[in-house]
N, C-alpha and C. Protein backbone atom coordinates (compact mmCIF):
# COMPACT_ATOMS: atom_id res chain seq x y z
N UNK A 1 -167.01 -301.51 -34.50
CA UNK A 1 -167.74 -301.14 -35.68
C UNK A 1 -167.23 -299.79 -36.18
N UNK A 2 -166.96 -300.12 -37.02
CA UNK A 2 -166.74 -298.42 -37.48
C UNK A 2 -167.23 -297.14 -38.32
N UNK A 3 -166.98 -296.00 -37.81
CA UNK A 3 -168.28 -294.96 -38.22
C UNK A 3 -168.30 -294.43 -39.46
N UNK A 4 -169.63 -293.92 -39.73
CA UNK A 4 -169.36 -293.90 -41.21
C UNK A 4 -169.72 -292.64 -41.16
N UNK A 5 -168.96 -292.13 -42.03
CA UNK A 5 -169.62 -290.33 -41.97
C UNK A 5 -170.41 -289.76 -43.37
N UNK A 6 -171.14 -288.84 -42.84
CA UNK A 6 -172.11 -288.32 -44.19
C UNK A 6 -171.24 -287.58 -45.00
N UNK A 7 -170.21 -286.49 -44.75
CA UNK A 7 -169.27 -286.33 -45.73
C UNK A 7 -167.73 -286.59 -44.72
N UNK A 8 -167.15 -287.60 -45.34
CA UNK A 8 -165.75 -288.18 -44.83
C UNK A 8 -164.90 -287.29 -45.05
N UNK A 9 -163.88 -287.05 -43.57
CA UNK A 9 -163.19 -286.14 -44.25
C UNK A 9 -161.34 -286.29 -44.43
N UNK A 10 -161.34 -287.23 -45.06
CA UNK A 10 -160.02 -287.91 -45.94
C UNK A 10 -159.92 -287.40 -46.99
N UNK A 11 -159.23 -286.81 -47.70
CA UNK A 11 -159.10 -286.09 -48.56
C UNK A 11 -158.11 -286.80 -49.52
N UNK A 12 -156.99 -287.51 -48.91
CA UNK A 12 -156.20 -288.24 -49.29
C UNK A 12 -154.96 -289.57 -48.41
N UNK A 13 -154.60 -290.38 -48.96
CA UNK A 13 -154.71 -291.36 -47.66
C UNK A 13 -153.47 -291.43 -48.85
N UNK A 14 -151.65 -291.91 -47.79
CA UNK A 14 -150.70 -291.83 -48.92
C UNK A 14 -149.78 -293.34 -48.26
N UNK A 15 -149.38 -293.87 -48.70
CA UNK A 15 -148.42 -294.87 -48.28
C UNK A 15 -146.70 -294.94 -48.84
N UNK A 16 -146.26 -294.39 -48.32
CA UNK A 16 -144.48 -294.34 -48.80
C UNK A 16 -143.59 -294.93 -48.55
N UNK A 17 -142.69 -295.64 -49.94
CA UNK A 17 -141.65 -296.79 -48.99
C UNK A 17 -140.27 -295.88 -49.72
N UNK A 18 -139.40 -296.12 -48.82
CA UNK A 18 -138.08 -295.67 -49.14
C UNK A 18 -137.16 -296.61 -48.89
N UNK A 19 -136.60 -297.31 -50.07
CA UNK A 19 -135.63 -299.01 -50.08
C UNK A 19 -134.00 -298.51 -49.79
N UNK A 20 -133.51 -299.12 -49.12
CA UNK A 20 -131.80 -299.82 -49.06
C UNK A 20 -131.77 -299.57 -50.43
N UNK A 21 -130.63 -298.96 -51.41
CA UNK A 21 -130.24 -299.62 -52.72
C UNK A 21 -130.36 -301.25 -52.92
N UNK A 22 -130.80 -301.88 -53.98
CA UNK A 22 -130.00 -303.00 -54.47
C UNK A 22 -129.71 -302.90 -55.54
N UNK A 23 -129.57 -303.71 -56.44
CA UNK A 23 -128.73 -303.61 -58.12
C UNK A 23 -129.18 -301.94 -58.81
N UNK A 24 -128.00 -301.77 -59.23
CA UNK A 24 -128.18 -300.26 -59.49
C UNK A 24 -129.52 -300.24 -60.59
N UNK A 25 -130.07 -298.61 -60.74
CA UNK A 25 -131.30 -298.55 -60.86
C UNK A 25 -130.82 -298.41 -62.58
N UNK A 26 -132.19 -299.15 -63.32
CA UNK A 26 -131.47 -299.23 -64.29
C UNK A 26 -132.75 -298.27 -65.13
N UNK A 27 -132.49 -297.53 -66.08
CA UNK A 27 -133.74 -296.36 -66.87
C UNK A 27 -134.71 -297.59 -67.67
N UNK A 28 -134.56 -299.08 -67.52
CA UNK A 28 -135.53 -299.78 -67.97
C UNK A 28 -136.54 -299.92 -66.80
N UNK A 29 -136.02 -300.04 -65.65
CA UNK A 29 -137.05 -300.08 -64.19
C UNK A 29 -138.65 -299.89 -64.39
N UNK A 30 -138.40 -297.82 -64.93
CA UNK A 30 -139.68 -297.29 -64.77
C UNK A 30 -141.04 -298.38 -65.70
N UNK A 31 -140.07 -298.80 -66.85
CA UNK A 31 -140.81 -299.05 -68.48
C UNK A 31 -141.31 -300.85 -67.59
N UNK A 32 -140.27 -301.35 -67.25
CA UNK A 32 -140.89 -302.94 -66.88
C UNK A 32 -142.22 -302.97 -65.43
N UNK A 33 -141.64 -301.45 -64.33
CA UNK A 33 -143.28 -301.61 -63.78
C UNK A 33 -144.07 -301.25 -64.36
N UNK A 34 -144.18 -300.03 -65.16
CA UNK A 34 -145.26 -299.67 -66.15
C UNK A 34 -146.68 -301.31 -66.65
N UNK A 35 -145.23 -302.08 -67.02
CA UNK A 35 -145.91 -303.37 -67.99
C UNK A 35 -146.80 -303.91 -66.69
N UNK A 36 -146.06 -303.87 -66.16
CA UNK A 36 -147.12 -304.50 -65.03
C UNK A 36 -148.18 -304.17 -63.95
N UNK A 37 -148.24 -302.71 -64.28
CA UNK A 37 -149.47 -301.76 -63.34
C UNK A 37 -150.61 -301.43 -64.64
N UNK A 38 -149.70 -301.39 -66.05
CA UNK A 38 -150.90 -300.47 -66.80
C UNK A 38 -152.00 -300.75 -66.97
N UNK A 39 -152.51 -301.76 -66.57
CA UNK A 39 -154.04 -302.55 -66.84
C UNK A 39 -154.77 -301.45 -65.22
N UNK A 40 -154.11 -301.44 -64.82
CA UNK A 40 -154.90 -300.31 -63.58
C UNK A 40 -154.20 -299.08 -63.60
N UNK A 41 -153.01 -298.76 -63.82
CA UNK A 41 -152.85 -297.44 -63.71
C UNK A 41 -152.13 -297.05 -65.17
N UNK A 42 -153.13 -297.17 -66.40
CA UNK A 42 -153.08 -296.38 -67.57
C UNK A 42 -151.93 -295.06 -67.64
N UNK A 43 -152.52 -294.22 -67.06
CA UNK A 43 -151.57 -292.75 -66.92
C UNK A 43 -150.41 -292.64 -66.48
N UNK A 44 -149.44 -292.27 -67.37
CA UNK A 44 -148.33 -292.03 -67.05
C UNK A 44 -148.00 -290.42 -67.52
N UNK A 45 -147.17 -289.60 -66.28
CA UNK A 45 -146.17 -288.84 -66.32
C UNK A 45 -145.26 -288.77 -65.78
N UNK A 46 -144.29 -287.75 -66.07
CA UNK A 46 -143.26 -287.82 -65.28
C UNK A 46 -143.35 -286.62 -64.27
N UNK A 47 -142.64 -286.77 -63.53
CA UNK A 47 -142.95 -285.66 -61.98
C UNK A 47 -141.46 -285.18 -61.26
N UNK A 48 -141.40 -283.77 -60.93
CA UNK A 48 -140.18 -283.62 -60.24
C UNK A 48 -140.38 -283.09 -59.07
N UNK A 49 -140.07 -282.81 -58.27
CA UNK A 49 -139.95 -283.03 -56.64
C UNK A 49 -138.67 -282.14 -56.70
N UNK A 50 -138.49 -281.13 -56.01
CA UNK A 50 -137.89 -280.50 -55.19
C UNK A 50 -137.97 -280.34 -53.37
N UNK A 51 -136.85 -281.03 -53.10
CA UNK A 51 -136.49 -281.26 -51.42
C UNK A 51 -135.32 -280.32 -51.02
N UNK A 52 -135.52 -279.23 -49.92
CA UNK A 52 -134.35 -278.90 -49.50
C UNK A 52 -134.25 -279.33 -47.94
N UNK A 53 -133.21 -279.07 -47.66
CA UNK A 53 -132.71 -279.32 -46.29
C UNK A 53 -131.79 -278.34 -45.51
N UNK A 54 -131.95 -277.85 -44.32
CA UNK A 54 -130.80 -277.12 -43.62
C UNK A 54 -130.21 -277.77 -42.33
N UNK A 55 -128.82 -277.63 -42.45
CA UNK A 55 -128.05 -278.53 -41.08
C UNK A 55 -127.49 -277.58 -40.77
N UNK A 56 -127.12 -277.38 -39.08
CA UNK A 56 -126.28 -276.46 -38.55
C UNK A 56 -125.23 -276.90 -39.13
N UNK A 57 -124.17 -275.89 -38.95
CA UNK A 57 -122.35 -276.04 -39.33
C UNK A 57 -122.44 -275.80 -37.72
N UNK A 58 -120.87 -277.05 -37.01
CA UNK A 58 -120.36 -276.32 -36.44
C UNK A 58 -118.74 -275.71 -36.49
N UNK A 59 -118.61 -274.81 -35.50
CA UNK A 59 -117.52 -274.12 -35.84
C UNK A 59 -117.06 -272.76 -35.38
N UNK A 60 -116.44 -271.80 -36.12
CA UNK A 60 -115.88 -270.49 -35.44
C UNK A 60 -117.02 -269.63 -35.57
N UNK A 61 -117.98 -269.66 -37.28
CA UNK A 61 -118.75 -268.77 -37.06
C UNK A 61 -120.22 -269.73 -37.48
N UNK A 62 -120.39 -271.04 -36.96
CA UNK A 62 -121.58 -271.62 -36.90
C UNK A 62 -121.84 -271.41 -38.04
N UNK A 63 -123.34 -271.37 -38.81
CA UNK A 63 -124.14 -271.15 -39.52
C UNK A 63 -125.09 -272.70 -39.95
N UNK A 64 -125.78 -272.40 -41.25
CA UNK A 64 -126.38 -273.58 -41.58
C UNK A 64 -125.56 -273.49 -42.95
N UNK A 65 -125.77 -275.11 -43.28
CA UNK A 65 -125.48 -275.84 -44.72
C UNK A 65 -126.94 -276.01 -45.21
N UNK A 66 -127.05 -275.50 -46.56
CA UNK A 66 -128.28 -275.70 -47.40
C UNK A 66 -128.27 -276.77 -48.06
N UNK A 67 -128.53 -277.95 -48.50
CA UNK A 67 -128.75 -278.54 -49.36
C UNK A 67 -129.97 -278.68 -50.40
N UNK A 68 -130.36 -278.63 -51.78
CA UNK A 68 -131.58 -278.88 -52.07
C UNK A 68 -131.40 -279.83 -53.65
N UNK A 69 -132.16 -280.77 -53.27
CA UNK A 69 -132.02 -281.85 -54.11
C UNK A 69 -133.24 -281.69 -55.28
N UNK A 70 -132.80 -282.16 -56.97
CA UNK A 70 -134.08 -282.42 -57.54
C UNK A 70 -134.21 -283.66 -57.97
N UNK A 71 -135.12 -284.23 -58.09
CA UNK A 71 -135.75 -285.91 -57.75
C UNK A 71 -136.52 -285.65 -59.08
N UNK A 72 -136.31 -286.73 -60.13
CA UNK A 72 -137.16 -287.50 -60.79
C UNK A 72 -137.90 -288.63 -60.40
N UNK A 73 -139.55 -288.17 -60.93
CA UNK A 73 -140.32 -289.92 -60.69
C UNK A 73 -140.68 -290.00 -62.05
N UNK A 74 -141.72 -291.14 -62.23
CA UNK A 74 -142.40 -291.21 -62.90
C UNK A 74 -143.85 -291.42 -62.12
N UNK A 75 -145.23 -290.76 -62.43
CA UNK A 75 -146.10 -291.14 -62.08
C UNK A 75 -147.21 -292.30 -62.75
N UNK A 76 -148.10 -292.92 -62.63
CA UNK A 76 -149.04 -293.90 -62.79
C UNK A 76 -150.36 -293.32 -61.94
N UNK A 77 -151.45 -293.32 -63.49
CA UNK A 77 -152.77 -292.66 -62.25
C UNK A 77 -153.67 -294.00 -63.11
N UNK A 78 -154.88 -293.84 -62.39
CA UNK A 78 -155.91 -294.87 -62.46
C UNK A 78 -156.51 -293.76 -63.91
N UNK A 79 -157.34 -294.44 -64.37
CA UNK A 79 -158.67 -293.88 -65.04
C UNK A 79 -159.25 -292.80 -64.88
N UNK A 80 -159.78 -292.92 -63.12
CA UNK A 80 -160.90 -292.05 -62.63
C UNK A 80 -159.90 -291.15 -61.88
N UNK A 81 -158.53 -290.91 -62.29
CA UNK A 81 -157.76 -290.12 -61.14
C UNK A 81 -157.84 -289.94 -59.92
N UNK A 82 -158.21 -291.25 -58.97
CA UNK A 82 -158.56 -291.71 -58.03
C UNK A 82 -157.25 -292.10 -57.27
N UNK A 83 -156.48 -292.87 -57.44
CA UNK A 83 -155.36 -293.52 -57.59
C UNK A 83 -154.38 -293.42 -58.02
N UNK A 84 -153.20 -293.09 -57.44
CA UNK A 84 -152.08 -292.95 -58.35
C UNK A 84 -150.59 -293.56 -57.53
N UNK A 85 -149.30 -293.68 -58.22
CA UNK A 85 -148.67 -294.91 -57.95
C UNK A 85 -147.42 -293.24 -58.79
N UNK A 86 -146.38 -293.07 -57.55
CA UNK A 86 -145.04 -292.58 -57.92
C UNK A 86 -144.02 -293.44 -58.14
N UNK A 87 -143.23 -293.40 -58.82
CA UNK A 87 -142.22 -294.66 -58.31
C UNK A 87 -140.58 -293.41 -59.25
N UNK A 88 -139.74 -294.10 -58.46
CA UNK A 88 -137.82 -293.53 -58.83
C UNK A 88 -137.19 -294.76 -58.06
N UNK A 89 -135.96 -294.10 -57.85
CA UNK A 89 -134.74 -294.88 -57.24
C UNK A 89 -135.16 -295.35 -55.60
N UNK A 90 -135.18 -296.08 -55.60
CA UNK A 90 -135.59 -296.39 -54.24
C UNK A 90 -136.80 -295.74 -53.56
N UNK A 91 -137.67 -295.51 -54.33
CA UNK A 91 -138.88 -294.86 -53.90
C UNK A 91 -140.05 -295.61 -54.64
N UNK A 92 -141.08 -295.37 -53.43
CA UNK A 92 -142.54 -295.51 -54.45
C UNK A 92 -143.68 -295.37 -53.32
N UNK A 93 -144.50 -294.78 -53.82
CA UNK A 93 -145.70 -294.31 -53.25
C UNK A 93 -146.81 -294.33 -53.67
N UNK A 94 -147.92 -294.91 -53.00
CA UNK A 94 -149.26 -295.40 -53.51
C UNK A 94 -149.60 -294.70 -52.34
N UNK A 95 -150.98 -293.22 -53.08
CA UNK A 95 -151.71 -292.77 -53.04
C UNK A 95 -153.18 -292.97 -53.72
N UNK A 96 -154.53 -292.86 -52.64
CA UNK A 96 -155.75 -292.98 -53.12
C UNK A 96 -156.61 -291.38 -52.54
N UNK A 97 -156.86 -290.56 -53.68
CA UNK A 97 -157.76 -289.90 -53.48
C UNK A 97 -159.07 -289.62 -53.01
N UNK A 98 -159.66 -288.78 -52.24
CA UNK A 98 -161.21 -288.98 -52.10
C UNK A 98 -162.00 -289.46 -53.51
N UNK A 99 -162.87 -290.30 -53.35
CA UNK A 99 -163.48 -290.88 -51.63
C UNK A 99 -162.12 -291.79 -51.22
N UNK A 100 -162.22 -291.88 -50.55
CA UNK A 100 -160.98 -293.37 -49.35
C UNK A 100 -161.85 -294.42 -49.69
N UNK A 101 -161.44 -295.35 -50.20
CA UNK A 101 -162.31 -296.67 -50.25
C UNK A 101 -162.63 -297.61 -48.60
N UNK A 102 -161.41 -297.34 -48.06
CA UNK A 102 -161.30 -297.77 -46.48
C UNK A 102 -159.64 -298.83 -46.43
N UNK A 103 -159.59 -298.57 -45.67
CA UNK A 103 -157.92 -299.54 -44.88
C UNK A 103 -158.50 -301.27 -45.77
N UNK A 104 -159.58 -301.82 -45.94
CA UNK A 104 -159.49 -303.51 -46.63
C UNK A 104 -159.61 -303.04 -48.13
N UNK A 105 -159.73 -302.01 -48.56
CA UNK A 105 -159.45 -301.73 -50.43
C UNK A 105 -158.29 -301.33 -50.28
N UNK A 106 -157.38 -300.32 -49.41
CA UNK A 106 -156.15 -299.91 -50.11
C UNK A 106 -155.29 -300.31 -49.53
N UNK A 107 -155.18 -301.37 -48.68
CA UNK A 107 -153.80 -302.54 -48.20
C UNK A 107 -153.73 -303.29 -49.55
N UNK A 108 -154.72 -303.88 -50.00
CA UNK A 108 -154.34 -305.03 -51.26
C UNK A 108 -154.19 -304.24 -52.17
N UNK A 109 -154.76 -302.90 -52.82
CA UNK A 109 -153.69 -301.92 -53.47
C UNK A 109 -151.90 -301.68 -53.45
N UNK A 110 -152.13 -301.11 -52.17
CA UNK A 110 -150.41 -300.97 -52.03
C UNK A 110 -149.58 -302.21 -51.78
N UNK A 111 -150.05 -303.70 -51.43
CA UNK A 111 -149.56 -304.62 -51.50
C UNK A 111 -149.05 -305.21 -52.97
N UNK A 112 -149.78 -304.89 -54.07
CA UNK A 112 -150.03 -305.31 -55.47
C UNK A 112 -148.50 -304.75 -55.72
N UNK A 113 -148.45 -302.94 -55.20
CA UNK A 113 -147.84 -302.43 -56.44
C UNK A 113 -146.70 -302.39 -55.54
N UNK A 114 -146.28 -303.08 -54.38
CA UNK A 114 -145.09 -302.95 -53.29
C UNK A 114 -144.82 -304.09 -53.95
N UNK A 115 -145.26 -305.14 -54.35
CA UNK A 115 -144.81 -306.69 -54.49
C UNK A 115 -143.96 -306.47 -56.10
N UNK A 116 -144.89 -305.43 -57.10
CA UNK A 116 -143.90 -305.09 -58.59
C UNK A 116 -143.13 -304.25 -58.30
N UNK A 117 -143.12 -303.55 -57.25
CA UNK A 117 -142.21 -302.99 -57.24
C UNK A 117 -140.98 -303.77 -57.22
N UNK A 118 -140.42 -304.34 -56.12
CA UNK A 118 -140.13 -304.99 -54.92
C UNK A 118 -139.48 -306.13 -56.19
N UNK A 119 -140.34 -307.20 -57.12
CA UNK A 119 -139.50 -307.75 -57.88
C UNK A 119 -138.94 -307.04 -59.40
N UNK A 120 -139.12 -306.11 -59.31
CA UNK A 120 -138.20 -305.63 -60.62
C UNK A 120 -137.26 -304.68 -59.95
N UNK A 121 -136.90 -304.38 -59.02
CA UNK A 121 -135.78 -303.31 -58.51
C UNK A 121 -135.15 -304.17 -57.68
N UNK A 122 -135.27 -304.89 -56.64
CA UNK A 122 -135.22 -305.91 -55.73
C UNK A 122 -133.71 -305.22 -54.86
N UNK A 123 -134.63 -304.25 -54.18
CA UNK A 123 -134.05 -303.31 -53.37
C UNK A 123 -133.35 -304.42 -51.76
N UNK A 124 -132.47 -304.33 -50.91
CA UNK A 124 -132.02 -304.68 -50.00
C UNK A 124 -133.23 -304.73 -48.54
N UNK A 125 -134.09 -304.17 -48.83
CA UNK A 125 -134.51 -304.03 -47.88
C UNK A 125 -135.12 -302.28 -47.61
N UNK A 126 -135.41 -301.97 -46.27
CA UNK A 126 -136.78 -300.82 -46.68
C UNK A 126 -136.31 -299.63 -45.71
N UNK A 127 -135.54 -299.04 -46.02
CA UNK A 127 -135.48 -297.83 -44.84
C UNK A 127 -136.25 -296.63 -44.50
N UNK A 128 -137.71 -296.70 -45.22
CA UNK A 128 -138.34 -296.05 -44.14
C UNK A 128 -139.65 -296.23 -44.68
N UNK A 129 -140.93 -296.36 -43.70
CA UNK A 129 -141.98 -296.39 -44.07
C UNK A 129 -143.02 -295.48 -44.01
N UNK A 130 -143.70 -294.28 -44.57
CA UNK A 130 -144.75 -293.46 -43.85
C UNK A 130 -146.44 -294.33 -44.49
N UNK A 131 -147.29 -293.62 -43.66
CA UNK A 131 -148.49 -293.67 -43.89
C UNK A 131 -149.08 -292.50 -43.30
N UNK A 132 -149.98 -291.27 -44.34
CA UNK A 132 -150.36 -290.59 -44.29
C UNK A 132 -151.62 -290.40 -44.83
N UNK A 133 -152.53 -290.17 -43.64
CA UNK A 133 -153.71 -289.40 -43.83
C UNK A 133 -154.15 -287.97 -43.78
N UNK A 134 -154.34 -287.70 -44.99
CA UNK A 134 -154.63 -286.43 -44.88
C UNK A 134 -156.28 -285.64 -44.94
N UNK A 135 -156.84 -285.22 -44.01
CA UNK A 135 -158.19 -284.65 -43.69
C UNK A 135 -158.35 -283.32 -43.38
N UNK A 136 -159.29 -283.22 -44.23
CA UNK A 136 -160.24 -281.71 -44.20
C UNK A 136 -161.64 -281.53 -43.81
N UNK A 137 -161.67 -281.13 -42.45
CA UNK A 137 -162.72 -281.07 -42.02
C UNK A 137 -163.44 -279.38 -42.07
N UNK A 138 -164.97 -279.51 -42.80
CA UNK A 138 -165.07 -278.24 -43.05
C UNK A 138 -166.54 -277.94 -42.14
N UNK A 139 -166.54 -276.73 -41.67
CA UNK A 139 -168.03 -276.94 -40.92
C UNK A 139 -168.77 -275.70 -41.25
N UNK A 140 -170.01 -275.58 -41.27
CA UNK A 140 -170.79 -274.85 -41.38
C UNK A 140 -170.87 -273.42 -41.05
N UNK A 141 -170.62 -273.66 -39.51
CA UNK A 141 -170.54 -272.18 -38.64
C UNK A 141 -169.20 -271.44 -39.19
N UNK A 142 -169.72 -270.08 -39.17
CA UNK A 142 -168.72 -269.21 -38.90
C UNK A 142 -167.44 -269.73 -38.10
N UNK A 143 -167.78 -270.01 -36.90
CA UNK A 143 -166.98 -270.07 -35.87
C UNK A 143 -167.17 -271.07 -34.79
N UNK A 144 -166.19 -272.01 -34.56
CA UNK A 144 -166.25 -273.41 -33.56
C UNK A 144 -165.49 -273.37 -32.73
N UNK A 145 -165.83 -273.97 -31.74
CA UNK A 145 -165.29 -274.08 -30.53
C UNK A 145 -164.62 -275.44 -30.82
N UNK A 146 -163.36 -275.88 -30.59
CA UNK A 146 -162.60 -277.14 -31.15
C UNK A 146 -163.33 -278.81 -30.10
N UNK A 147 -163.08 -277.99 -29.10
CA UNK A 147 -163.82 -278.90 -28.36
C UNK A 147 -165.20 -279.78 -28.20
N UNK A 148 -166.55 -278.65 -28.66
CA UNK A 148 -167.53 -279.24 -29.31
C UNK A 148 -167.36 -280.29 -30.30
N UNK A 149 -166.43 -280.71 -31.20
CA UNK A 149 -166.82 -281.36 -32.18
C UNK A 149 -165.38 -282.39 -31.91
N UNK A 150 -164.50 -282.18 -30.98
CA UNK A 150 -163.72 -283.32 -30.77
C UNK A 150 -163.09 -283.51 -29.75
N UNK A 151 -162.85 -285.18 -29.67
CA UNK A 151 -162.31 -285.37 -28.13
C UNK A 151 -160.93 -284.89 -28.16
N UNK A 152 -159.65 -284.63 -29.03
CA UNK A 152 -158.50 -284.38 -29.06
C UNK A 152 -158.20 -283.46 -29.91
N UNK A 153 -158.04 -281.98 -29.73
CA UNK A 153 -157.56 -281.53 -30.63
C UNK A 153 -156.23 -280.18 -30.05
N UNK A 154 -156.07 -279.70 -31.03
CA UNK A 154 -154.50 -278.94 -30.28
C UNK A 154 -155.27 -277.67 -29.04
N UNK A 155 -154.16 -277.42 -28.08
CA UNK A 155 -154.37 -276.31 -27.60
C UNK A 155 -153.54 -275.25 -27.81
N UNK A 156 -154.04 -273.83 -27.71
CA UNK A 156 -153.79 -272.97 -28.26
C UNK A 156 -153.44 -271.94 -27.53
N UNK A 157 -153.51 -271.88 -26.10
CA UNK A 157 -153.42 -271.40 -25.23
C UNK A 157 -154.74 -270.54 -24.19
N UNK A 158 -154.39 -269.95 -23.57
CA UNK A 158 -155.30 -269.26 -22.97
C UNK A 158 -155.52 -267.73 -23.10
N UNK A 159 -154.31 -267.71 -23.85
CA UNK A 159 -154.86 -265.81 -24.20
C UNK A 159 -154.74 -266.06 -25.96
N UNK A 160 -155.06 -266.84 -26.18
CA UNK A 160 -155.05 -266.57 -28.21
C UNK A 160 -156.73 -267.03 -28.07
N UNK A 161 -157.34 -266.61 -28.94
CA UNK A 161 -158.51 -266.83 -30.03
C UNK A 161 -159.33 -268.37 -29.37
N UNK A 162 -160.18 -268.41 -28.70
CA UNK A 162 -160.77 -270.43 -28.59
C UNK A 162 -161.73 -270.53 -29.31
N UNK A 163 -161.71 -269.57 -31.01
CA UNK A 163 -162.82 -270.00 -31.37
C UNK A 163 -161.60 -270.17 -33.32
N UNK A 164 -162.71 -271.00 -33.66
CA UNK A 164 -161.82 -271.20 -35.18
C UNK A 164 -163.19 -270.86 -35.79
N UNK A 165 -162.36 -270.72 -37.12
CA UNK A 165 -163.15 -270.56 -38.42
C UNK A 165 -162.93 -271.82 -39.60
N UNK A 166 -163.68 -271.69 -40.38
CA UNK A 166 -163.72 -272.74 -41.49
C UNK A 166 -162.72 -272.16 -41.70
């Protein structure tokens, strides 16, 4: 059975697919999923994303290689800005904002918009999948002991601080 909390603390729940290329990406892509999400996700912008990366060099005097990439999407939001749907080149990501409806509302979400995706790009296949939950738990007291309020949480050692704050 599962628990229900008086304030949940999901803040945002994200699902990310990253495709194999297939037929090169064509600037009609964004406009033909559009046709087929806008009855639920009305809102459109566009969005840029900055990613960097550092790799060692090796060699005489070592160092790192910088790389930093900039990424176009386009975004898709619901109505109630509840919901929203990224999509580019081999990317797309279905995110649901608080409240979380629960894991049986947002599988047939991200199934909907993985399946338009999926036939208008008709990528090779999927090289990588995340699912991210993201939670904010806020508490009352000044100051908590981590342990009171959960069975798993990080340790911190024995000479730092065993008490947290909001």
């Amino acid at each position: 059975m599962a628990r229900k909390y008086a304030r949940p603390p999901v803040t945002e729940v994200a699902c990310e697919f990253r495709f194999e290329p297939g037929q090169p990406w064509d600037m009609l892509m964004p406009g033909l999923i559009y046709d087929k999400v806008r009855q639920e996700f009305p809102g459109r912008q566009p969005v840029k994303r900055i990613e960097t990366s550092v790799t060692p060099v090796s060699g005489e005097l070592g160092g790192v290689q910088q790389r930093v990439t900039v990424t176009e999407r386009i975004q898709f939001e619901r109505k109630d800005g509840k919901a929203l749907v990224q999509i580019g080149v081999n990317y797309l990501l279905v995110s649901h904002l608080r409240p979380y409806p629960g894991w049986k509302e947002f599988v047939p979400l991200v199934e909907r918009v993985f399946s338009t995706y999926k036939e208008v790009t008709t990528p090779n296949g999927l090289r990588r999948v995340g699912l991210r939950y993201l939670n904010k738990i806020e508490f009352q007291e000044e100051r908590v002991k981590l342990e009171d309020y959960f069975d798993f949480y990080p340790f911190v050692g024995d000479k730092l601080p065993q008490y947290h704050g909001p």
